[in-house]
Protein backbone atom coordinates (compact mmCIF):
# COMPACT_ATOMS: atom_id res chain seq x y z
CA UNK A 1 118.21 76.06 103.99
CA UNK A 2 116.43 74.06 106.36
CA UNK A 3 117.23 70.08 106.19
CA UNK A 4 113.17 69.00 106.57
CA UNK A 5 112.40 65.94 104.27
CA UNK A 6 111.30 65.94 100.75
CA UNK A 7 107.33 65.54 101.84
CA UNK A 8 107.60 68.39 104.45
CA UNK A 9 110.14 70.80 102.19
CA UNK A 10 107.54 73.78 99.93
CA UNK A 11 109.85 75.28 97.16
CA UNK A 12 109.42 79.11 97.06
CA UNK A 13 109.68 79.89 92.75
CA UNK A 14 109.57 83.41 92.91
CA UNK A 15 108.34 85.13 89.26
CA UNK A 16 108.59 89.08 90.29
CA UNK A 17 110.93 89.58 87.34
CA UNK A 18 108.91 87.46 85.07
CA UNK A 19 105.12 87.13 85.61
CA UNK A 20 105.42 90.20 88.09
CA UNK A 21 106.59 92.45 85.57
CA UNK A 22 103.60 92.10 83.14
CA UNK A 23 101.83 94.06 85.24
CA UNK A 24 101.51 96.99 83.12
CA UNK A 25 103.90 100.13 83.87
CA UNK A 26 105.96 97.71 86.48
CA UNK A 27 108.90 97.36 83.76
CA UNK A 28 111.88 97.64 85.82
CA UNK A 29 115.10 98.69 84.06
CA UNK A 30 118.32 96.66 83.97
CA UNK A 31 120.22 97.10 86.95
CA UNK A 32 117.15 96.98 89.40
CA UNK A 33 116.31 93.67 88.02
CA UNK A 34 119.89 92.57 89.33
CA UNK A 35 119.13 94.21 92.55
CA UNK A 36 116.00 92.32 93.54
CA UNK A 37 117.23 88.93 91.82
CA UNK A 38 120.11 89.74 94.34
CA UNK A 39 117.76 90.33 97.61
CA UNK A 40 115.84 87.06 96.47
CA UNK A 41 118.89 85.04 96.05
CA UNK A 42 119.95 86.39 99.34
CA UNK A 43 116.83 85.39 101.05
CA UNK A 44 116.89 81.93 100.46
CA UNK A 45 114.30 81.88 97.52
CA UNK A 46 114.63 78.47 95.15
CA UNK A 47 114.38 79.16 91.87
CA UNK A 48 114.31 82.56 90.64
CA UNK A 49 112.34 82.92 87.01
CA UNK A 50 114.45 85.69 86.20
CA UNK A 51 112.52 86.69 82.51
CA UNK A 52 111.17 85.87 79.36
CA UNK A 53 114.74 85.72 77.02
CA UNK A 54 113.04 85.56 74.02
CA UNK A 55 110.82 88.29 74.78
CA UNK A 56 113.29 91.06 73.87
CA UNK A 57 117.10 91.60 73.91
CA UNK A 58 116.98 93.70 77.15
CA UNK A 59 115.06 90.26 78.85
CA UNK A 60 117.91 87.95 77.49
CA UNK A 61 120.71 90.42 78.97
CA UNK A 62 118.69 90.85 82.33
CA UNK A 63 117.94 87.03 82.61
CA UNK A 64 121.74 85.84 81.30
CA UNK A 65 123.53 88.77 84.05
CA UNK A 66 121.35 87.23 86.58
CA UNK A 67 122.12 83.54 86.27
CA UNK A 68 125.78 84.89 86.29
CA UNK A 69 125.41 86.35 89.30
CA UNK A 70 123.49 83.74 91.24
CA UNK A 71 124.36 82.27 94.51
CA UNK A 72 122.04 79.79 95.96
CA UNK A 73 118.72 80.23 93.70
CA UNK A 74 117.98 78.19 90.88
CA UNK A 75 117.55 80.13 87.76
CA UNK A 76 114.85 79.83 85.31
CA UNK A 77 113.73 81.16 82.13
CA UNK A 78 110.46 81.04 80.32
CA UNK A 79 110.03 79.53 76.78
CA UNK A 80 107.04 78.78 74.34
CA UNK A 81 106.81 75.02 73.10
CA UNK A 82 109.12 75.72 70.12
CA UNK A 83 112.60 75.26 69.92
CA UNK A 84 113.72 78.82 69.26
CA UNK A 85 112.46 79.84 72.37
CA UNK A 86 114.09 76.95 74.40
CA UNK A 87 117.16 77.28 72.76
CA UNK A 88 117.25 81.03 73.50
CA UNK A 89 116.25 80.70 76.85
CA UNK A 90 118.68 78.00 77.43
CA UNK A 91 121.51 80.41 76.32
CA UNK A 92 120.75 83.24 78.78
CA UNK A 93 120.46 80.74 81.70
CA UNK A 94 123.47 78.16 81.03
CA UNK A 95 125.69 80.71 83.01
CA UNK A 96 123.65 79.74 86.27
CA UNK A 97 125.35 77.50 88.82
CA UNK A 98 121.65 75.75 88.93
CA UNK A 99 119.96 76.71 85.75
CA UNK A 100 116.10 75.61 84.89
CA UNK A 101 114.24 76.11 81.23
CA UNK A 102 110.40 76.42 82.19
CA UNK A 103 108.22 76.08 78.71
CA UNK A 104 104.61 75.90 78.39
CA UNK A 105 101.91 75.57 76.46
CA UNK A 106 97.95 76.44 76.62
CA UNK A 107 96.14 72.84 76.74
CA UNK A 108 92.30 74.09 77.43
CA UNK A 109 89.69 74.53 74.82
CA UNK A 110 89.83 78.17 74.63
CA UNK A 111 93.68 77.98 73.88
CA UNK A 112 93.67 75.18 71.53
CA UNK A 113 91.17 76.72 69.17
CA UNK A 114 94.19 80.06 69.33
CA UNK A 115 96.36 77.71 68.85
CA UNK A 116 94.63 75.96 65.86
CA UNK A 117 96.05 72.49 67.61
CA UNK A 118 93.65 69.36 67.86
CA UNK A 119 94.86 67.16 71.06
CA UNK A 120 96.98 64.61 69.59
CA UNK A 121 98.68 67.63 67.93
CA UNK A 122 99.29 69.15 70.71
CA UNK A 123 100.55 66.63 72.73
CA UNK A 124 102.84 65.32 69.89
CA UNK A 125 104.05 68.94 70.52
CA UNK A 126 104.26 68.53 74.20
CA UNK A 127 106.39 65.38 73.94
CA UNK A 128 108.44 67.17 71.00
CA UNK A 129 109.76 70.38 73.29
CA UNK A 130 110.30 68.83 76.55
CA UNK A 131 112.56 66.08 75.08
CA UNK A 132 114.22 69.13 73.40
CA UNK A 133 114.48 70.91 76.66
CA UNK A 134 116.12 68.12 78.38
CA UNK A 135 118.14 67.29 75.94
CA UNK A 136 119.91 71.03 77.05
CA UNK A 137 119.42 70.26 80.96
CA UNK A 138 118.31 68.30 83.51
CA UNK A 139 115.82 70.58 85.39
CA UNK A 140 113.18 70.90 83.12
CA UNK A 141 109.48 72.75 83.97
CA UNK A 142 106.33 72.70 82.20
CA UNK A 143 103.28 73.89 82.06
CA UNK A 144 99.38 73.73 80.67
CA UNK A 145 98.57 76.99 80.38
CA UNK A 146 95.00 77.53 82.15
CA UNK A 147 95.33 74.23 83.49
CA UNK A 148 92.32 74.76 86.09
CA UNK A 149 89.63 75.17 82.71
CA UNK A 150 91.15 72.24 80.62
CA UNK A 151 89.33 68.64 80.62
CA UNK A 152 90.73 66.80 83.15
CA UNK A 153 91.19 62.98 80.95
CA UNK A 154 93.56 65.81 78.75
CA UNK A 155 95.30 67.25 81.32
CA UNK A 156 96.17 63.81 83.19
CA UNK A 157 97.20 62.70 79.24
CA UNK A 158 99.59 65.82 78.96
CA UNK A 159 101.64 66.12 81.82
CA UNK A 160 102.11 61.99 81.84
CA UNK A 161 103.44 62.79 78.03
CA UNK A 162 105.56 65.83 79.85
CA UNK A 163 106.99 63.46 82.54
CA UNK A 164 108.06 60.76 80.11
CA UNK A 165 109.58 63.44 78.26
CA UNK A 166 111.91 64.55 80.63
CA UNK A 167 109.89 67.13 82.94
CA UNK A 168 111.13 67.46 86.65
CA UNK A 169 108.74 69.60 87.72
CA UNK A 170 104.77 70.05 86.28
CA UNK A 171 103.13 73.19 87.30
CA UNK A 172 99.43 73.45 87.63
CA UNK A 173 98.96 77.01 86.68
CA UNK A 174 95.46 78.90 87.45
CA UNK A 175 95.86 81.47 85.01
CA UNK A 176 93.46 83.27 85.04
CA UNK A 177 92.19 82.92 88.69
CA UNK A 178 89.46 81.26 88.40
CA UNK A 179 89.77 78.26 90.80
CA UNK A 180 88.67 78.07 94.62
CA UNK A 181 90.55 76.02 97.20
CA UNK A 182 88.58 72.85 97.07
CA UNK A 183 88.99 72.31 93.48
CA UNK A 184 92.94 73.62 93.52
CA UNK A 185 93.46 70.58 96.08
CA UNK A 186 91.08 68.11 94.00
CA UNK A 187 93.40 68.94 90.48
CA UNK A 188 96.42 67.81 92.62
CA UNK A 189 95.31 65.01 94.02
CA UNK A 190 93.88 63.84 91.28
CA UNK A 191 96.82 64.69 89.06
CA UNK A 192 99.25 62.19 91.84
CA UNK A 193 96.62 59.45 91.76
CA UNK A 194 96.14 59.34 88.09
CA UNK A 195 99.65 60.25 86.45
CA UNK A 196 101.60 57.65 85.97
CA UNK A 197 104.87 58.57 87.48
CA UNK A 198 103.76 61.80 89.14
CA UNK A 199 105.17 60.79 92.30
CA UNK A 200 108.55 61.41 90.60
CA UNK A 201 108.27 65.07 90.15
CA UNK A 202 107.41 67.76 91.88
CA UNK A 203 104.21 69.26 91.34
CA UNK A 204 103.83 73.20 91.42
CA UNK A 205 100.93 75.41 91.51
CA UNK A 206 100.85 79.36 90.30
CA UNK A 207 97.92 81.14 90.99
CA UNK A 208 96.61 84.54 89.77
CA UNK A 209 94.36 86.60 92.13
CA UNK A 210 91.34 87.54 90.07
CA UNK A 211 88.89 86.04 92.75
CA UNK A 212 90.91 87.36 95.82
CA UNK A 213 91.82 83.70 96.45
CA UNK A 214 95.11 83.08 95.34
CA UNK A 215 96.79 82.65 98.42
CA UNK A 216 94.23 80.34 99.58
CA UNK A 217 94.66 78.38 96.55
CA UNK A 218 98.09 77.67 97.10
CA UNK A 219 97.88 76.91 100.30
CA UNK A 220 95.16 74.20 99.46
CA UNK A 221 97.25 72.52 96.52
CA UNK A 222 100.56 72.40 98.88
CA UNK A 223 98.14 70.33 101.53
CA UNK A 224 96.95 68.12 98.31
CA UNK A 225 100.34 67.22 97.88
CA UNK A 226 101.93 70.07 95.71
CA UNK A 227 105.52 70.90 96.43
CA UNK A 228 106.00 74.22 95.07
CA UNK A 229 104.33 77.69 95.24
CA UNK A 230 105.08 79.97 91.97
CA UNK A 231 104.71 83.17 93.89
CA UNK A 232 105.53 87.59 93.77
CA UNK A 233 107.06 89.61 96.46
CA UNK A 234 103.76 91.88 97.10
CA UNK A 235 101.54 89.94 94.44
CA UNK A 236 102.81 91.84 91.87
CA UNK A 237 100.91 90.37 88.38
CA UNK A 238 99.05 90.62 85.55
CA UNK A 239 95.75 91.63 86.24
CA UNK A 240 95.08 91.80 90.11
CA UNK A 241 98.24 89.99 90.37
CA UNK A 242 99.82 86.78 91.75
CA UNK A 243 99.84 84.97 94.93
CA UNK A 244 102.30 86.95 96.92
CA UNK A 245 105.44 85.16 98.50
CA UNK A 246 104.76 86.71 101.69
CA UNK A 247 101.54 85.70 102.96
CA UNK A 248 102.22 81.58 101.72
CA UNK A 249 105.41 82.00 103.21
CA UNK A 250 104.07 84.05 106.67
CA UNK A 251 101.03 81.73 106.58
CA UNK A 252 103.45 78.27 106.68
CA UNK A 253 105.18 78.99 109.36
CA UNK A 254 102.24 81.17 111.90
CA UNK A 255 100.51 77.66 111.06
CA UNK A 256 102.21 75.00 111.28
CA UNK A 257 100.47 73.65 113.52
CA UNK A 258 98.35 72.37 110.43
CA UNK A 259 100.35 72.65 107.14
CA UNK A 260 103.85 70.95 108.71
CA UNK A 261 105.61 72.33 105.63
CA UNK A 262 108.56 74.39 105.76
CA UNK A 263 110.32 77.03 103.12
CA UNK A 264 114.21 77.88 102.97
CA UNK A 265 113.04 81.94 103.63
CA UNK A 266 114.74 84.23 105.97
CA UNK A 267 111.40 86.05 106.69
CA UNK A 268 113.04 88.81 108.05
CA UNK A 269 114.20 90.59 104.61
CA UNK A 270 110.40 89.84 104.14
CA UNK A 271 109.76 93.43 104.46
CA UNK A 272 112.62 95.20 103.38
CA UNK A 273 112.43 93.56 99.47
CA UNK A 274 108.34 94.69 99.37
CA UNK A 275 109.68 98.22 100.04
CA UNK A 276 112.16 97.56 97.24
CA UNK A 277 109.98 95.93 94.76
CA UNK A 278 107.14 98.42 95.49
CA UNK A 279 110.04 101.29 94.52
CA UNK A 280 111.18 100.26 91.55
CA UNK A 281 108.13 98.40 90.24
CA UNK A 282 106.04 102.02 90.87
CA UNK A 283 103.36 100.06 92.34
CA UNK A 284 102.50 101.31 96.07
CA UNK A 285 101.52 98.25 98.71
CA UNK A 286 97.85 99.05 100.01
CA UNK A 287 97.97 99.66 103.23
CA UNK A 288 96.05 96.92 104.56
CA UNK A 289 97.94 94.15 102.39
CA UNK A 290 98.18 91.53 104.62
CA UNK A 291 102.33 90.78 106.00
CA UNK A 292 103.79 93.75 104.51
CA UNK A 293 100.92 96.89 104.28
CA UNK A 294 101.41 100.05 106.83
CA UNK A 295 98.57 98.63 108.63
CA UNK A 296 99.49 95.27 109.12
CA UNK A 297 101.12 95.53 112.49
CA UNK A 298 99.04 98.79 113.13
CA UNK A 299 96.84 99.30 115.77
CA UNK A 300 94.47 102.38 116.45
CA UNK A 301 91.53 100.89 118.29
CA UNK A 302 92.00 102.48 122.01
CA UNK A 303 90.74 98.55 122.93
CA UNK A 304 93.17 96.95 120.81
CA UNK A 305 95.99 99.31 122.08
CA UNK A 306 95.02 98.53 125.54
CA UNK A 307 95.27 94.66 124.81
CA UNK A 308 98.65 95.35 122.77
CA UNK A 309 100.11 97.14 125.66
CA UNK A 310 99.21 93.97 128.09
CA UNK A 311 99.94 91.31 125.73
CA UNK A 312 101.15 91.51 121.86
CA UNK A 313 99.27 88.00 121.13
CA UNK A 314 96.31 89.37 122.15
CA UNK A 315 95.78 91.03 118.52
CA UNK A 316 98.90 89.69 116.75
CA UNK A 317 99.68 86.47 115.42
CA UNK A 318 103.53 86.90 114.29
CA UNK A 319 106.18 89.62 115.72
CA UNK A 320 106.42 92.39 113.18
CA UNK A 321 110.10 91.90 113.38
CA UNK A 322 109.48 88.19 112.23
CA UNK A 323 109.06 90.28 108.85
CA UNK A 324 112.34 92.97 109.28
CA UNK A 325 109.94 95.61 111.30
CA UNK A 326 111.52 97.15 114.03
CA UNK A 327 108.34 96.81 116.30
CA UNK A 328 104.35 97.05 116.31
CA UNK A 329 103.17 100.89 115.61
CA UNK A 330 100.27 102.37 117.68
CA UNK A 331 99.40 105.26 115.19
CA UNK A 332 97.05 107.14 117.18
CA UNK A 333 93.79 108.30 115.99
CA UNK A 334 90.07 109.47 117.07
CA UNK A 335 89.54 105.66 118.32
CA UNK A 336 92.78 105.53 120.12
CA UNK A 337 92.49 105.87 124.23
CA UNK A 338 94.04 106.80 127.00
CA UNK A 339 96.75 104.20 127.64
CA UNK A 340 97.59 104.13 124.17
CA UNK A 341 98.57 108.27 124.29
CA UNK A 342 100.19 107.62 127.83
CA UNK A 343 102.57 104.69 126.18
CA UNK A 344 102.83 106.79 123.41
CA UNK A 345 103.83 109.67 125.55
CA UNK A 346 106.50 107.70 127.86
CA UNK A 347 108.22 105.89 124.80
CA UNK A 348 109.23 109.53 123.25
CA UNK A 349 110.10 110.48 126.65
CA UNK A 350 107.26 112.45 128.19
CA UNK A 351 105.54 110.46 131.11
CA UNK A 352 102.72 112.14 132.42
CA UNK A 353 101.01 112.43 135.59
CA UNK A 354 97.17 112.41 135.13
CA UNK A 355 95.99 115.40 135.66
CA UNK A 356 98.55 116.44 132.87
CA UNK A 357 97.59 112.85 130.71
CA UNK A 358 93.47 114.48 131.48
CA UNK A 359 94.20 117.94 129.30
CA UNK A 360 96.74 116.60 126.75
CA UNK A 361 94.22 114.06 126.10
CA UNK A 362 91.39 116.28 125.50
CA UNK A 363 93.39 118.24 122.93
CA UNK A 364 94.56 115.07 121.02
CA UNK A 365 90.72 113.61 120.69
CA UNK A 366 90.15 117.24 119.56
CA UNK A 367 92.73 117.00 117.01
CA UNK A 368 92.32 113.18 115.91
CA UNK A 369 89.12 114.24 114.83
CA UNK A 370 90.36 116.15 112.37
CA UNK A 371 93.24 114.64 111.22
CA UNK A 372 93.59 111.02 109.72
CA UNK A 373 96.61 110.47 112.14
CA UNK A 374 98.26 111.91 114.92
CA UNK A 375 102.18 111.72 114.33
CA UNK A 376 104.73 112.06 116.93
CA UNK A 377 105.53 115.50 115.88
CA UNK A 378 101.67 116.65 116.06
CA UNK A 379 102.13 115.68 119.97
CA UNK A 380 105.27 117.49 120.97
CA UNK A 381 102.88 120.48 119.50
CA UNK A 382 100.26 119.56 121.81
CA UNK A 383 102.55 119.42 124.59
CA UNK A 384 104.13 122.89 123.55
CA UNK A 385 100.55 124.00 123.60
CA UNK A 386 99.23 122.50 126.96
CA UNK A 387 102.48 124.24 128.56
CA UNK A 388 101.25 127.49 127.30
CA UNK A 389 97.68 126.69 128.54
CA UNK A 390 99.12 126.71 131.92
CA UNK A 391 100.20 130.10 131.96
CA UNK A 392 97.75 133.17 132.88
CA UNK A 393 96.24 133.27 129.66
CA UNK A 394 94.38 137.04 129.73
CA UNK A 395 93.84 136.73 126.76
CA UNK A 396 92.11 133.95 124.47
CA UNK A 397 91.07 133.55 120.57
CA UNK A 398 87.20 132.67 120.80
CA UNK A 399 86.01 132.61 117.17
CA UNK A 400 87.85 133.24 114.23
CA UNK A 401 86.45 133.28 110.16
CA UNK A 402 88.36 134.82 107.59
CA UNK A 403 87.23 135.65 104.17
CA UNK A 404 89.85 134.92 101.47
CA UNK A 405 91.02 135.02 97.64
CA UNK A 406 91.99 135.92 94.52
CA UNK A 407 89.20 139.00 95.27
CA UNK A 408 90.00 141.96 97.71
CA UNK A 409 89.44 143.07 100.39
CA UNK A 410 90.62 139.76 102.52
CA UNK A 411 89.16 140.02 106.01
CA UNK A 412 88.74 138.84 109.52
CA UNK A 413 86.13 138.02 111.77
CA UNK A 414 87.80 137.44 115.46
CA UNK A 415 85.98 136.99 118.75
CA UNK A 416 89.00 137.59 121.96
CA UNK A 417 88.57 136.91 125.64
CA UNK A 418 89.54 139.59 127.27
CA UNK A 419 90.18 138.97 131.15
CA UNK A 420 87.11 137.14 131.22
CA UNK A 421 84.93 139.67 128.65
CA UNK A 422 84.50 138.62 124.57
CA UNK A 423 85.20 141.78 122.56
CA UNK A 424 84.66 141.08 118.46
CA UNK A 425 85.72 143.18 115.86
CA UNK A 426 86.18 142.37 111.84
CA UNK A 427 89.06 144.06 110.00
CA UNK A 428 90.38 143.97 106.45
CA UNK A 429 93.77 143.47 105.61
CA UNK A 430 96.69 142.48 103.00
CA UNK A 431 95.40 138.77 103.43
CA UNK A 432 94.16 136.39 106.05
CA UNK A 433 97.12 136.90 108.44
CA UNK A 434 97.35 140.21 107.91
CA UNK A 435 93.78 141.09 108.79
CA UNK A 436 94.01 138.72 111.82
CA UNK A 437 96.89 140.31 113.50
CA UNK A 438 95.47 143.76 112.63
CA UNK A 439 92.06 142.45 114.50
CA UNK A 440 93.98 141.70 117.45
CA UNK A 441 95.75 144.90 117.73
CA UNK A 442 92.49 146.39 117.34
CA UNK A 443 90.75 144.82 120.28
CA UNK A 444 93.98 144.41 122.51
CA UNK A 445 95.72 147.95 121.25
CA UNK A 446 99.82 147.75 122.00
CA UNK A 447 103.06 149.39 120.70
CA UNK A 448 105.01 146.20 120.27
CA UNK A 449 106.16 145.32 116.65
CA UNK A 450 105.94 141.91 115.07
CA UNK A 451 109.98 140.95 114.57
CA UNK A 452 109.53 137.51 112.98
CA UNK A 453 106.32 135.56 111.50
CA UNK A 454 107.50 131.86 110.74
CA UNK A 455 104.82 128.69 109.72
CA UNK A 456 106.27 125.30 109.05
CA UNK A 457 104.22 121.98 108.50
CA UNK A 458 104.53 119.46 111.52
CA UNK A 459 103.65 116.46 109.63
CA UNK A 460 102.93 115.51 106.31
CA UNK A 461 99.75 115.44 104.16
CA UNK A 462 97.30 118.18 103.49
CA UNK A 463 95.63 117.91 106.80
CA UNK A 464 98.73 118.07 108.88
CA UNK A 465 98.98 120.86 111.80
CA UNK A 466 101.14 123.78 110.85
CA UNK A 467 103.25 125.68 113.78
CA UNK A 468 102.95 129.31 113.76
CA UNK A 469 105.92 131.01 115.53
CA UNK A 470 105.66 135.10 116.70
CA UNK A 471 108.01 137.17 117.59
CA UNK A 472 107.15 141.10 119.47
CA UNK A 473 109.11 143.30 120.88
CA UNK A 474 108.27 146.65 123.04
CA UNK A 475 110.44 148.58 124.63
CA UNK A 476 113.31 145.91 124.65
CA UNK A 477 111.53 143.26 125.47
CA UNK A 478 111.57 140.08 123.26
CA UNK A 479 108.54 137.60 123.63
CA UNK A 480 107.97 134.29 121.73
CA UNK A 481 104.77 132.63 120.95
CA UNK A 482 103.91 129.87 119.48
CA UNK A 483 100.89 127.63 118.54
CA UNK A 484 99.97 124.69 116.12
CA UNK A 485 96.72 124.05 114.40
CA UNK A 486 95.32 122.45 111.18
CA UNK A 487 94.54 125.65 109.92
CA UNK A 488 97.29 127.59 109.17
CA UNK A 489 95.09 130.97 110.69
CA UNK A 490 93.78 129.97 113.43
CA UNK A 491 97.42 128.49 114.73
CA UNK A 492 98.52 132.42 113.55
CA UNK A 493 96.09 133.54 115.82
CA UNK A 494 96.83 131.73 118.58
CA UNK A 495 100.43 132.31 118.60
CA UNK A 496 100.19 135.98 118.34
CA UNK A 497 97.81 136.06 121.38
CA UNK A 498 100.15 133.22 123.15
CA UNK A 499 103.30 135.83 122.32
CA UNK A 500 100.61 139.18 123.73
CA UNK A 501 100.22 137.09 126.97
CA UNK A 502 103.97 136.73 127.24
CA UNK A 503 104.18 140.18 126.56
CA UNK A 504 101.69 140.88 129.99
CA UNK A 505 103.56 138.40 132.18
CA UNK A 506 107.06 140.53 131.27
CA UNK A 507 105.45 143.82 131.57
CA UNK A 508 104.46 142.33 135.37
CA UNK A 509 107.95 141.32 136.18
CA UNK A 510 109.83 143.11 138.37
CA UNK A 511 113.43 141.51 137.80
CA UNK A 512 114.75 143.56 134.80
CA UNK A 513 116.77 141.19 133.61
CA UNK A 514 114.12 138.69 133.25
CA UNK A 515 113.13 136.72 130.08
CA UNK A 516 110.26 135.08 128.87
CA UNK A 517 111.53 131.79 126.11
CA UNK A 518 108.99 129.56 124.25
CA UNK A 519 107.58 127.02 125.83
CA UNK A 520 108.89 124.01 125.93
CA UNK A 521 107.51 120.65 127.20
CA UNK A 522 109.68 120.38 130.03
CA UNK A 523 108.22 123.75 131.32
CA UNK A 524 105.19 122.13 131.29
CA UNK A 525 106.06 119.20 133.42
């Protein structure tokens, strides 16, 4: 924890387990709810609203396990103004070494008319269940439900009736997301000036993300005067979800500079909880959500590569391992450039001279363009390739079109250079292979016999290269070929010609003893 003063200390509530999982089909099951109250506790997170204990028996057992099992976090439960849910919610988190009862109640128009409450009802109701909340403990929330749409004389009425009733901390909750930073920062200060005793408690804020704004909103209450963000490891919420822990948390301390506040987080299990959460919640992180998306500490522009490569601050404002990454990933793609695939290149242990960097590059701009990304495997193909390319190639696959499906006869289309002459012939065959490799044989006739035929998948994804291995032997002679491609016929293709070339260079040999391998990179270079 860090030992900052009251004014400068933000209190992280985290509600994963309880607002987060109202997101529909994010119910998590017993045991996992342990397991991120666990990481949560462990990464220095204040109060943990563990669940709703009245909502179910499965809530109560999850929320009363977790309080048990708490370290360092405050735990909290949630409770309607009545005194069956307080009292129920009390009993599931008395076991906590720090245990909070949060209650609420919906104080603007729209939820008094529900309700069926007039105001002085209502607040006689207020007054009624936070006395009978504190009565049970000393740390005591509340809340006015859609505080942001409720008149403000009634809300400053309300949580003065809350304080004098026994309420530590008053959240400002903007339910449904309907606030913008200026007028989040205005409800706060206005709720410290006019409050009577409000400088006594801490005032929270808990904002949904309907707008897109919720982080912002946060942010803009805590530099009103607010004290603690109600937050969800990825945003995870009703609706398009909460304010997510990691970017208020990220966003104090990049800028500090201009909000002076600090939080009790070890930012570095930032990363590995999302992962968690985003498992057992079933709800994937976009790639582009800011802190903890694939993308975040991506880079595929060839002129932000280049500046990464100089200097990291050039395009990044935190270290990814400020978050539990290892390092910033250069996924390379159709805008990526040259230094980008040469760093690429020397970090898996290939450095290249230029004249080699010159061809491998022109094949990986040739296959970026038709692939999303270009994974480490899909480049230790190229390589394998651009080895091959550097042998006496007599032969060479020109064109290729196949015709195939559930209807017969499958065939093939094929185009070869033949020592410097294009020969084309179509042929039919047992499928698209089939009538590929008997095209071949037809334009480049030869006695050798096809030993193995082997195709696995580089990377993943439907648009991922496959490998095509070939084995032929004549006459004792064993040759390998290989080739990768995005289509699975064209890379056959190519590594049955690759393995005929082989073939030709053995047949030349003189040493009878002599063996021709597949390619590796290191031939190459």
């Amino acid at each position: 924890m860090t030992t900052t003063s009251k004014q400068d200390r933000v209190l992280i509530f985290d509600t994963t387990l309880r607002d987060g999982e109202q997101s529909p089909g994010a119910t998590m099951s017993h045991n996992e709810k342990l397991e991120i109250a666990a990481m949560l506790d462990e990464m220095g997170v204040d109060i943990i609203e563990a669940g709703f204990p009245i909502a179910s028996e499965g809530d109560f057992e999850a929320v009363s396990d977790i309080a048990k099992a708490s370290k360092n976090s405050v735990i909290c439960g949630l409770a309607r103004a009545n005194f069956k849910d307080i009292d129920r919610c009390w009993e599931a988190v008395k076991h906590a070494a720090q245990p909070r009862i949060h209650t609420f109640i919906g104080t603007s128009p729209l939820h008094r008319d529900i309700t069926a409450l007039s105001m002085d009802a209502m607040a006689d109701q207020i007054h009624e269940t936070v006395s009978h909340a504190r009565n049970l403990t000393d740390n005591v929330q509340w809340s006015p439900m859609d505080a942001i749409r409720t008149e403000h004389d009634y809300l400053c009425r309300v949580v003065e009736i809350a304080i004098k009733a026994g309420a530590t901390t008053i959240n400002i909750p903007d339910t449904v997301g309907y606030t913008i930073p200026r007028e989040s920062a205005d409800i706060i200060r206005m709720l410290l000036e006019r409050v009577p005793g409000a400088d006594e408690v801490i005032f929270a804020t808990h904002c949904h993300n309907d707008l897109g704004m919720a982080t912002a909103n946060a942010l803009a209450a805590v530099e009103a005067g607010a004290r603690q963000i109600e937050c969800t490891i990825n945003g995870l919420g009703e609706r398009a979800g909460n304010t997510a822990l990691e970017e208020v948390v990220m966003a104090l301390k990049v800028r500090h500079d201009v909000m002076p506040y600090d939080t009790g987080i070890d930012t570095t299990k930032i990363m590995g909880i999302s992962r968690r959460v985003s498992q057992v919640s079933g709800f994937p992180v976009q790639f582009n959500k800011a802190i903890v998306g694939k993308n975040a500490f991506a880079h595929e522009s060839g002129i932000h590569q280049d500046g990464m490569l100089k200097n990291k601050e050039t395009f990044e404002i935190m270290r990814p391992q400020d978050v539990g990454l290892a390092g910033t990933s250069l996924p390379l793609g159709k805008h990526s450039g040259r230094a980008a695939l040469r760093a690429k290149l020397e970090d898996m242990g290939y450095p290249m001279a230029d004249n080699q960097l010159k061809d491998v590059f022109v094949r990986f701009k040739d296959l970026a363009d038709r692939k999303k990304e270009v994974f480490d495997d899909d480049l230790i193909a190229l390589l394998r390739d651009a080895g091959a390319a550097d042998q006496n190639e007599r032969i060479k696959v020109k064109f290729l079109r196949v015709i195939c499906g559930t209807e017969a006869p499958q065939s093939a289309d094929l185009t070869l250079e033949v020592d410097g002459v294009d020969k084309q012939v179509t042929c039919q065959g047992d499928g698209p292979v089939d009538a590929t490799f008997k095209a071949i044989k037809s334009i480049f006739p030869t006695t050798a016999r096809l030993q193995l035929y082997q195709v696995h998948a580089v990377t993943e994804g439907t648009d991922a290269q496959a490998t095509v291995s070939v084995r032929l032997e004549e006459d004792g002679k064993i040759v390998t070929g290989q080739s990768s491609d995005t289509d699975t016929v064209v890379a056959s293709a190519k590594a049955y010609v690759n393995a005929m070339n082989r073939l030709l260079v053995r047949r030349e040999k003189s040493a009878p003893d002599s063996d021709v391998k597949t390619v590796k990179y290191t031939d190459a270079v």
